[in-house]
Protein backbone atom coordinates (compact mmCIF):
# COMPACT_ATOMS: atom_id res chain seq x y z
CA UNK A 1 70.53 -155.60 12.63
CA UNK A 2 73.20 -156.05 9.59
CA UNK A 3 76.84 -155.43 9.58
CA UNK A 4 75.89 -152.01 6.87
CA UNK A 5 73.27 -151.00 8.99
CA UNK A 6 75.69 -150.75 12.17
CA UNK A 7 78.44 -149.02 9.65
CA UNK A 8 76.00 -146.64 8.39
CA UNK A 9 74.85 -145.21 12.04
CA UNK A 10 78.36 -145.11 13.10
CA UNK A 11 78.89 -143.08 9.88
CA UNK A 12 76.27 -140.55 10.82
CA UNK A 13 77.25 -140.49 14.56
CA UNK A 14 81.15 -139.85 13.23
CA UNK A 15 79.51 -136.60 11.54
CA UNK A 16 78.79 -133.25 12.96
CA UNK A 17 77.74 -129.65 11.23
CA UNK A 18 80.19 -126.56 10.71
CA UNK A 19 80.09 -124.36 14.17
CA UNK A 20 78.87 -120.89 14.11
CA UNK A 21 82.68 -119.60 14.64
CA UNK A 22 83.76 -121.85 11.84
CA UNK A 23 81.06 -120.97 9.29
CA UNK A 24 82.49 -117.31 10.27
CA UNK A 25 86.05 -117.88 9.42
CA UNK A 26 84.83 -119.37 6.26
CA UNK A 27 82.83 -116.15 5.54
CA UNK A 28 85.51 -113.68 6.76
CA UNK A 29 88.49 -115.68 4.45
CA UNK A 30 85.87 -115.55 1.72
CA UNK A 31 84.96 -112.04 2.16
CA UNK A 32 88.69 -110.98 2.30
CA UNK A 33 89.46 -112.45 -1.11
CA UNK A 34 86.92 -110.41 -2.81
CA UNK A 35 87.60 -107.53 -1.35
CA UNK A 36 91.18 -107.83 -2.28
CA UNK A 37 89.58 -109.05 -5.87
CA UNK A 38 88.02 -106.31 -6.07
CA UNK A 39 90.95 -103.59 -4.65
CA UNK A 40 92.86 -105.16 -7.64
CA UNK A 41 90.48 -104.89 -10.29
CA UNK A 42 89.86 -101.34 -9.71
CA UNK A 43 93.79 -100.82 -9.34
CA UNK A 44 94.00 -102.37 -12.52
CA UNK A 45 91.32 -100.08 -13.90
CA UNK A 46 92.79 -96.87 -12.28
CA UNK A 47 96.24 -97.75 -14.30
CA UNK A 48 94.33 -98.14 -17.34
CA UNK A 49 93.03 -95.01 -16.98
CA UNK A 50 96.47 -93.14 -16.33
CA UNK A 51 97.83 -95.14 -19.27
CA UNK A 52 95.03 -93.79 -21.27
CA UNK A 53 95.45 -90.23 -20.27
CA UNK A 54 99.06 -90.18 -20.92
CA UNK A 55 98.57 -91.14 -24.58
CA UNK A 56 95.57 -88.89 -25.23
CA UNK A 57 97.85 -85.92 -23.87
CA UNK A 58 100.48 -87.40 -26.40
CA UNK A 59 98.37 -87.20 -29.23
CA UNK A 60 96.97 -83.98 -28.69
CA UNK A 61 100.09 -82.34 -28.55
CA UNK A 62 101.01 -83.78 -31.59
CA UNK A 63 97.67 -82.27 -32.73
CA UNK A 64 98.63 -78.87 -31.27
CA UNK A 65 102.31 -78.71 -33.04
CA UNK A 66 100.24 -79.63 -36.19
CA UNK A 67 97.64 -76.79 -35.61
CA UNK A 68 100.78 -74.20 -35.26
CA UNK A 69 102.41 -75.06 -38.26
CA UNK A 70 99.23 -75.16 -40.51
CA UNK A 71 97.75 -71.97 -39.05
CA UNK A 72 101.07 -70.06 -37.97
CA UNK A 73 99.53 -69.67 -34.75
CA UNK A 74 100.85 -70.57 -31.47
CA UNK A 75 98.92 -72.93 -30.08
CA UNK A 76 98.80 -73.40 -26.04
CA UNK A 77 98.34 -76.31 -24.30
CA UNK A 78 96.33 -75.89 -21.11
CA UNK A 79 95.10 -77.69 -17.79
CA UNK A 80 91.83 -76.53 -16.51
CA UNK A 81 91.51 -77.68 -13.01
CA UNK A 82 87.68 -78.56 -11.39
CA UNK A 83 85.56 -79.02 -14.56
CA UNK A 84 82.60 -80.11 -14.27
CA UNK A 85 81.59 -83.22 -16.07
CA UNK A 86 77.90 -84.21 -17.84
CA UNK A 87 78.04 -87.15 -15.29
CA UNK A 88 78.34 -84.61 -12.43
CA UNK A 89 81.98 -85.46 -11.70
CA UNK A 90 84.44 -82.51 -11.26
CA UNK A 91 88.01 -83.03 -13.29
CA UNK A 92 90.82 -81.82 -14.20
CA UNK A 93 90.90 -81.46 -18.01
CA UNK A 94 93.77 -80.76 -20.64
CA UNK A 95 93.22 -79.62 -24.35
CA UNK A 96 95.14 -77.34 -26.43
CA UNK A 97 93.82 -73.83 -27.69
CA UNK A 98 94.31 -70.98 -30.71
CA UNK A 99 93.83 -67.79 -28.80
CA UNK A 100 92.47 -65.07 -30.56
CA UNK A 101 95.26 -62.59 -31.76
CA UNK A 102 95.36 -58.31 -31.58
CA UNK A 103 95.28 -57.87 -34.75
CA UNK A 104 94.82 -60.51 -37.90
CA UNK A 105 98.07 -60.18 -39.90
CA UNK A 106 100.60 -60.66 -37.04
CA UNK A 107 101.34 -63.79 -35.68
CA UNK A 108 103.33 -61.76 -33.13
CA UNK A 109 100.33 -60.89 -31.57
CA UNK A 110 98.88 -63.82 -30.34
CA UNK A 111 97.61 -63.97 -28.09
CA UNK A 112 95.81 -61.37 -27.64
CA UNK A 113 96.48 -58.90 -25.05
CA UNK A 114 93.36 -59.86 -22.99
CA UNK A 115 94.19 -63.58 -23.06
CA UNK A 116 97.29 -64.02 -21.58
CA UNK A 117 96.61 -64.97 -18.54
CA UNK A 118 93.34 -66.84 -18.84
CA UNK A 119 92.52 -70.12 -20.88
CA UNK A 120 89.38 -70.48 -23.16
CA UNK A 121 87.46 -72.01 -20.89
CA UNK A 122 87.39 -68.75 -18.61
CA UNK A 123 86.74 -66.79 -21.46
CA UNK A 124 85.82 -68.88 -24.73
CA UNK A 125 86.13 -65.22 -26.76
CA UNK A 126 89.38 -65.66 -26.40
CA UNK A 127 89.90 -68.67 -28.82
CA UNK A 128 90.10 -69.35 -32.45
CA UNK A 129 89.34 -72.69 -31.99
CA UNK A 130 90.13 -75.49 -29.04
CA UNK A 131 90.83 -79.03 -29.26
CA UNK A 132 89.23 -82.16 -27.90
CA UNK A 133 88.79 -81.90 -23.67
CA UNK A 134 91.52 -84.70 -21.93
CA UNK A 135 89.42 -85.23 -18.74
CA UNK A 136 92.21 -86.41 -16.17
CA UNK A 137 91.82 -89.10 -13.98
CA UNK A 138 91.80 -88.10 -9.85
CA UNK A 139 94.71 -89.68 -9.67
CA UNK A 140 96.71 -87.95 -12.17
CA UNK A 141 98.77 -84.42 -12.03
CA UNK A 142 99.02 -82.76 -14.87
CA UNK A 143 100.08 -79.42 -14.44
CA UNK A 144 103.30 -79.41 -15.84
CA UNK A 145 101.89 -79.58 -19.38
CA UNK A 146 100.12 -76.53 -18.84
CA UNK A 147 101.28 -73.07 -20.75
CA UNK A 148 103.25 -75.85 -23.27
CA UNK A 149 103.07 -73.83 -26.51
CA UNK A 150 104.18 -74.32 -30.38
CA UNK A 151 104.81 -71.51 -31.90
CA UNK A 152 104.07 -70.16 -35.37
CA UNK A 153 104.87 -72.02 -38.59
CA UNK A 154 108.14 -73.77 -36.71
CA UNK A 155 105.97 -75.63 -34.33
CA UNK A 156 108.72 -75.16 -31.99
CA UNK A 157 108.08 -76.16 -28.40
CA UNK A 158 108.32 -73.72 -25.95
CA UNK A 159 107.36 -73.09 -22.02
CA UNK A 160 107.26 -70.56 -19.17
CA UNK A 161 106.16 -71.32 -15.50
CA UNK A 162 102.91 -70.11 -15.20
CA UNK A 163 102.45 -68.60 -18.56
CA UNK A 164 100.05 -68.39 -21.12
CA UNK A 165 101.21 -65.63 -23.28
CA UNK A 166 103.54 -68.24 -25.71
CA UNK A 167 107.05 -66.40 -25.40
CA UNK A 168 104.56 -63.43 -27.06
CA UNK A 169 107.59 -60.85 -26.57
CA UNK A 170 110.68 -62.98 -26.91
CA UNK A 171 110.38 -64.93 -29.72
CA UNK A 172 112.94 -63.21 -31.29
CA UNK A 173 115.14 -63.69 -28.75
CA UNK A 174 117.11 -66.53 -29.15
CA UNK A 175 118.31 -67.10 -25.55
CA UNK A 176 114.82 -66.68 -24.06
CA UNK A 177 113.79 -69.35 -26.35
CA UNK A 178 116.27 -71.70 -25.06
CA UNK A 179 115.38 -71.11 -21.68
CA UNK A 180 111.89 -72.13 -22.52
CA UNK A 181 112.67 -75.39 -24.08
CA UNK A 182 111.00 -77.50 -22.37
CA UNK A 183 112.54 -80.77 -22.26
CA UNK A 184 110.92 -83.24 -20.26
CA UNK A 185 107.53 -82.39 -17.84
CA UNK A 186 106.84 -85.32 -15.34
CA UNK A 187 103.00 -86.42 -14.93
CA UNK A 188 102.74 -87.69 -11.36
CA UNK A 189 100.04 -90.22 -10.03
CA UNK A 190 99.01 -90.35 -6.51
CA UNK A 191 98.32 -93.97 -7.23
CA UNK A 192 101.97 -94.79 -6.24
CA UNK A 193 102.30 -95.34 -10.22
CA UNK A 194 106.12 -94.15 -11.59
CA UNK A 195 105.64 -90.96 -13.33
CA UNK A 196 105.44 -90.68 -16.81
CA UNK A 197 108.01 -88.67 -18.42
CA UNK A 198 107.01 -85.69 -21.16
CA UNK A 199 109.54 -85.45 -23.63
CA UNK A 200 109.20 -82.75 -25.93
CA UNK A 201 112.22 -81.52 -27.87
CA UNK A 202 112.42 -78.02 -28.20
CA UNK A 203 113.40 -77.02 -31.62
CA UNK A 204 111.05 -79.99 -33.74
CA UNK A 205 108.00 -79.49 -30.86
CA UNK A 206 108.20 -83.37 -30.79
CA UNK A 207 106.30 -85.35 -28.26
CA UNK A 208 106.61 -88.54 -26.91
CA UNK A 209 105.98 -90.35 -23.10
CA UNK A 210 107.69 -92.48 -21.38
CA UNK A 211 106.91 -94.62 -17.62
CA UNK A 212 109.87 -93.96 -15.71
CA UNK A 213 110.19 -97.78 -14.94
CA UNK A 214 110.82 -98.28 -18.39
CA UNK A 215 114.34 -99.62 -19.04
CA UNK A 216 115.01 -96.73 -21.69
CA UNK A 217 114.09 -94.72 -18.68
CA UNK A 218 116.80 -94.98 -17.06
CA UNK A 219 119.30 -91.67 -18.01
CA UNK A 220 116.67 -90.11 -16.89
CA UNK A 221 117.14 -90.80 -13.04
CA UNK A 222 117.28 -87.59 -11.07
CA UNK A 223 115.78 -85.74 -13.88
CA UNK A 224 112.00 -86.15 -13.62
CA UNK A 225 112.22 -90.19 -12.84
CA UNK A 226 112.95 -91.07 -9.35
């Protein structure tokens, strides 16, 4: 027998196969990196989401203060909570509204007696027109946008805890108006996600966000950022 022949057997006696505990060590490390893969992609898709929602709530205020202005109509912005989606899903969802007014040459009537205390989507008579729906991811709380209003022709920026009714009464009341500015309305995540910060100014009805781990963010610790 040759010198390669001997090498080559005590090759293939030096060898052995994987052991059923070590081939399942090499699945379990295997199937702990994709689910981790995984936890982070859809991480990375829920923040994409919030990201999203923040700016489309952005933008449709912007919208909104537009609409009051051009119409010299308030305009309310709303959060309807457990809406049912064409996929099936149930969401929270934002939009802004023109409520019908009492009568149609006073802006001082709007809205409507009927309507201030329910949004268009409980009853749709009681809008002039709506804007596009803001469905809210899970994850997202909104609320604090809710009952934000812009009044007539100013587009002012105005907002009572748990109000729809736009300042209806007060508008001529200069302190009640400054007591209703809003200032800035924190959007929380139960993601763990910073909030995102608001801002409206009160007398332009200007709207912008801003993450709270944002490095302009920072006068704003203890007053909506943590």
């Amino acid at each position: 027998m040759s010198s390669h022949t001997h090498a080559r057997e005590d090759f293939m006696n030096g060898t052995r196969g994987m052991t059923l505990l070590e081939l399942m060590a090499v699945v379990a490390v295997f199937g702990t990196a994709a689910t981790l893969a995984v936890a982070g992609i859809r991480g990375d898709l829920e923040r994409r989401r919030e990201s999203g929602a923040a700016r489309e709530l952005e933008s449709s205020a912007m919208e909104a203060r537009q609409r009051a202005q051009a119409t010299n109509q308030p305009i309310r912005f709303v959060v309807d909570a457990n809406v049912r989606q064409v996929n099936g899903t149930v969401l929270n969802v934002a939009r802004w509204e023109r409520p019908v007014c009492d009568n149609s040459w006073d802006s001082d009537s709007c809205p409507a007696t009927r309507c201030l205390a329910k949004t268009c989507r409980q009853d749709p008579s009681c809008c002039e027109e709506v804007g596009q729906d803001i469905a809210l991811p899970p994850s997202m709380d909104a609320s604090r946008v809710s009952g934000l209003c812009f009044l007539p022709a100013s587009g002012r920026a105005v907002r009572s805890e748990g109000d729809l009714g736009c300042l209806r009464a007060s508008r001529g009341l200069p302190d009640m108006l400054a007591a209703a500015t809003p200032g800035t309305l924190p959007l929380t995540y139960s993601s763990g996600r910073v909030p995102t910060l608001f801002r409206v100014e009160g007398l332009t009805g200007l709207v912008s966000v801003l993450d709270c781990d944002a490095p302009s963010a920072k006068p704003y610790a203890g007053k909506g950022c943590p």
